[in-house]
C-alpha atoms as a PDB file:
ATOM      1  CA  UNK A   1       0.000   0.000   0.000  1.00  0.00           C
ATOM      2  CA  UNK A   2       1.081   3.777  -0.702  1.00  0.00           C
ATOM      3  CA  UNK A   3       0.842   6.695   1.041  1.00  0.00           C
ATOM      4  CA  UNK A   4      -0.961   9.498  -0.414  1.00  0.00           C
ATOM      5  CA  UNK A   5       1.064  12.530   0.026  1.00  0.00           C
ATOM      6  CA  UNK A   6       0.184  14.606   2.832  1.00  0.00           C
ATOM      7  CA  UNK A   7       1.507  18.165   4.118  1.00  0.00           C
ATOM      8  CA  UNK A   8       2.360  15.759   7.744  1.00  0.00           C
ATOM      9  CA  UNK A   9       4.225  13.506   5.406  1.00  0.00           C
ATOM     10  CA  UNK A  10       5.965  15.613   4.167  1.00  0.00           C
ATOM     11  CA  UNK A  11       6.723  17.539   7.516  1.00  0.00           C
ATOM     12  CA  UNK A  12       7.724  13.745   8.750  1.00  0.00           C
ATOM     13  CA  UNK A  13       9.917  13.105   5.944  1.00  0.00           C
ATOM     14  CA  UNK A  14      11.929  16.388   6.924  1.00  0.00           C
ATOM     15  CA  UNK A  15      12.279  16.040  10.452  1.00  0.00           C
ATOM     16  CA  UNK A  16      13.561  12.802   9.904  1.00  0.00           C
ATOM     17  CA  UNK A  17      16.248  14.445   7.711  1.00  0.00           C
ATOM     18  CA  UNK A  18      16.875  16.677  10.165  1.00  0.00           C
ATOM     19  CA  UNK A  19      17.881  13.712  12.729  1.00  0.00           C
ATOM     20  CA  UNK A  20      20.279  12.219  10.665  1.00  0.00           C
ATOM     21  CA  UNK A  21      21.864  15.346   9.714  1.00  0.00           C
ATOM     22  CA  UNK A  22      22.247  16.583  13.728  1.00  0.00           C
ATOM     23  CA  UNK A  23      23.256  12.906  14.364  1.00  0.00           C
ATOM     24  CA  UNK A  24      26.045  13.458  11.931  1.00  0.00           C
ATOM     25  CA  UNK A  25      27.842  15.436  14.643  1.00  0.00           C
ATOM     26  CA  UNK A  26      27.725  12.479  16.889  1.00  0.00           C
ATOM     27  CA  UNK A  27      28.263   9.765  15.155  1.00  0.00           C
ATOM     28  CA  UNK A  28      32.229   7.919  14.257  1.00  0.00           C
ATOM     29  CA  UNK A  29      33.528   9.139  11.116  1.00  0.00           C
ATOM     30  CA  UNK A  30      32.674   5.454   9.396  1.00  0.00           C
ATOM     31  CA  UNK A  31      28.904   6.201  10.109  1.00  0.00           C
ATOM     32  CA  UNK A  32      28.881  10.321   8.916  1.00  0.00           C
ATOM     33  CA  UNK A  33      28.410   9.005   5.107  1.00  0.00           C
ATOM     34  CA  UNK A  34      25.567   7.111   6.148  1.00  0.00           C
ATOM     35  CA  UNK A  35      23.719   9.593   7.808  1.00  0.00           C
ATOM     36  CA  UNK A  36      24.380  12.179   5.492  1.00  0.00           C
ATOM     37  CA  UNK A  37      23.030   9.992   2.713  1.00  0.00           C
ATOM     38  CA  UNK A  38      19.962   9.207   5.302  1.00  0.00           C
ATOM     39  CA  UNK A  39      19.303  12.879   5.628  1.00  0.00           C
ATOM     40  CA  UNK A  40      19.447  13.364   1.978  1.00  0.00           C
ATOM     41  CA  UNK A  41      17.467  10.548   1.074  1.00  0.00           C
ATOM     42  CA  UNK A  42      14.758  11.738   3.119  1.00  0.00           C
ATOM     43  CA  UNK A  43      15.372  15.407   1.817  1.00  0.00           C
ATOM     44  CA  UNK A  44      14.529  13.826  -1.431  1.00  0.00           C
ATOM     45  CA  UNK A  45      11.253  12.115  -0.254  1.00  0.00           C
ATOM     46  CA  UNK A  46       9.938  15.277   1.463  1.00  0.00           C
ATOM     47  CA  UNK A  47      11.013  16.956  -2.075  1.00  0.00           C
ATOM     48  CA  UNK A  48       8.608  14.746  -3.652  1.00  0.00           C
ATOM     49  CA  UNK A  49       5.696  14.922  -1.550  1.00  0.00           C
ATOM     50  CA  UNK A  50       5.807  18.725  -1.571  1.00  0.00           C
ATOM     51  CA  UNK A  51       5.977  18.354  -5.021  1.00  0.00           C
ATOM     52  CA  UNK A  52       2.812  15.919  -5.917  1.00  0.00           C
ATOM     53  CA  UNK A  53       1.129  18.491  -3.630  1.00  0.00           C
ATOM     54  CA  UNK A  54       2.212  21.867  -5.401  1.00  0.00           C
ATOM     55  CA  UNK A  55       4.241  22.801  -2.594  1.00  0.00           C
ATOM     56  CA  UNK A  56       6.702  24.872  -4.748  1.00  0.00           C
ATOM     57  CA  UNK A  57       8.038  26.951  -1.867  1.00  0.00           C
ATOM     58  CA  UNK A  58       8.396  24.305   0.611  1.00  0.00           C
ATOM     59  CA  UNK A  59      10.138  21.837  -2.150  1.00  0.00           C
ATOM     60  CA  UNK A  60      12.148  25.068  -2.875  1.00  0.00           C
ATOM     61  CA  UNK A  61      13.267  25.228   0.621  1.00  0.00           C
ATOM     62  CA  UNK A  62      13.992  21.876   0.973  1.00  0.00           C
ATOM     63  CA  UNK A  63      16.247  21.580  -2.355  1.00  0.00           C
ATOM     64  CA  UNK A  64      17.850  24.722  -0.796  1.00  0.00           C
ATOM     65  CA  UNK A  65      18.642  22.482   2.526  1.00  0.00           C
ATOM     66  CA  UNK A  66      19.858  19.066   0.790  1.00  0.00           C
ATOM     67  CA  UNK A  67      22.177  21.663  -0.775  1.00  0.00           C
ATOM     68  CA  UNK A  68      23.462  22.770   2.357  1.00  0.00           C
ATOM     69  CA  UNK A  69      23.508  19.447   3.731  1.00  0.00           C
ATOM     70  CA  UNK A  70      25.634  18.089   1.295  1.00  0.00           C
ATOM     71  CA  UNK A  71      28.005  21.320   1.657  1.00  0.00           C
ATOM     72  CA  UNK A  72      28.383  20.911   5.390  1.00  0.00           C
ATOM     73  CA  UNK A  73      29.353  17.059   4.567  1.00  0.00           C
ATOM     74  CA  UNK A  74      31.870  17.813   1.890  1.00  0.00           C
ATOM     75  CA  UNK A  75      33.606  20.859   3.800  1.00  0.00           C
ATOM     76  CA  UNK A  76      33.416  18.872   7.375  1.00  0.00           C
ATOM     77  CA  UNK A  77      33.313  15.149   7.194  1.00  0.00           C
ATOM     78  CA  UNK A  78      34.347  13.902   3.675  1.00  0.00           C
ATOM     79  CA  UNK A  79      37.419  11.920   4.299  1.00  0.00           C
ATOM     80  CA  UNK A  80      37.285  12.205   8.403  1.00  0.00           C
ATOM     81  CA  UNK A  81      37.355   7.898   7.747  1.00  0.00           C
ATOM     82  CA  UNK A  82      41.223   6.824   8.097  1.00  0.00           C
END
């Protein structure tokens, strides 16, 4: 069974972005990739669902934060693994 896309859904989707990402911080270098790719991965869900809903400024905003997301990996934990 699906889920029809809902504004809560969507709101879900993002906050559990959001956990990953802070978890990030916390987390051994070997598990930062993973999260990041969990935060983006929901990102990309959220992205959808705003989008099936018409949600342009909300999948706007979110686009905006994967992009950030990804930024904050690259320029703080990409190659922290040894």
């Amino acid at each position: 069974m699906t889920t029809a896309p809902t504004r809560e859904l969507m709101l879900e989707y993002e906050q559990r972005a959001e956990h990953a990402y802070a978890a990030m911080y916390e987390a051994p270098s070997h598990g930062q990739k993973d999260l990041k790719d969990d935060a983006l991965f929901f990102l990309a869900r959220a992205i959808e669902v705003a989008g099936a809903l018409g949600f342009t400024q909300d999948a706007a905003r979110l686009r905006a934060r994967s992009d950030t997301i990804m930024g904050v990996y690259n320029s703080q934990f990409r190659g922290n693994f040894r």
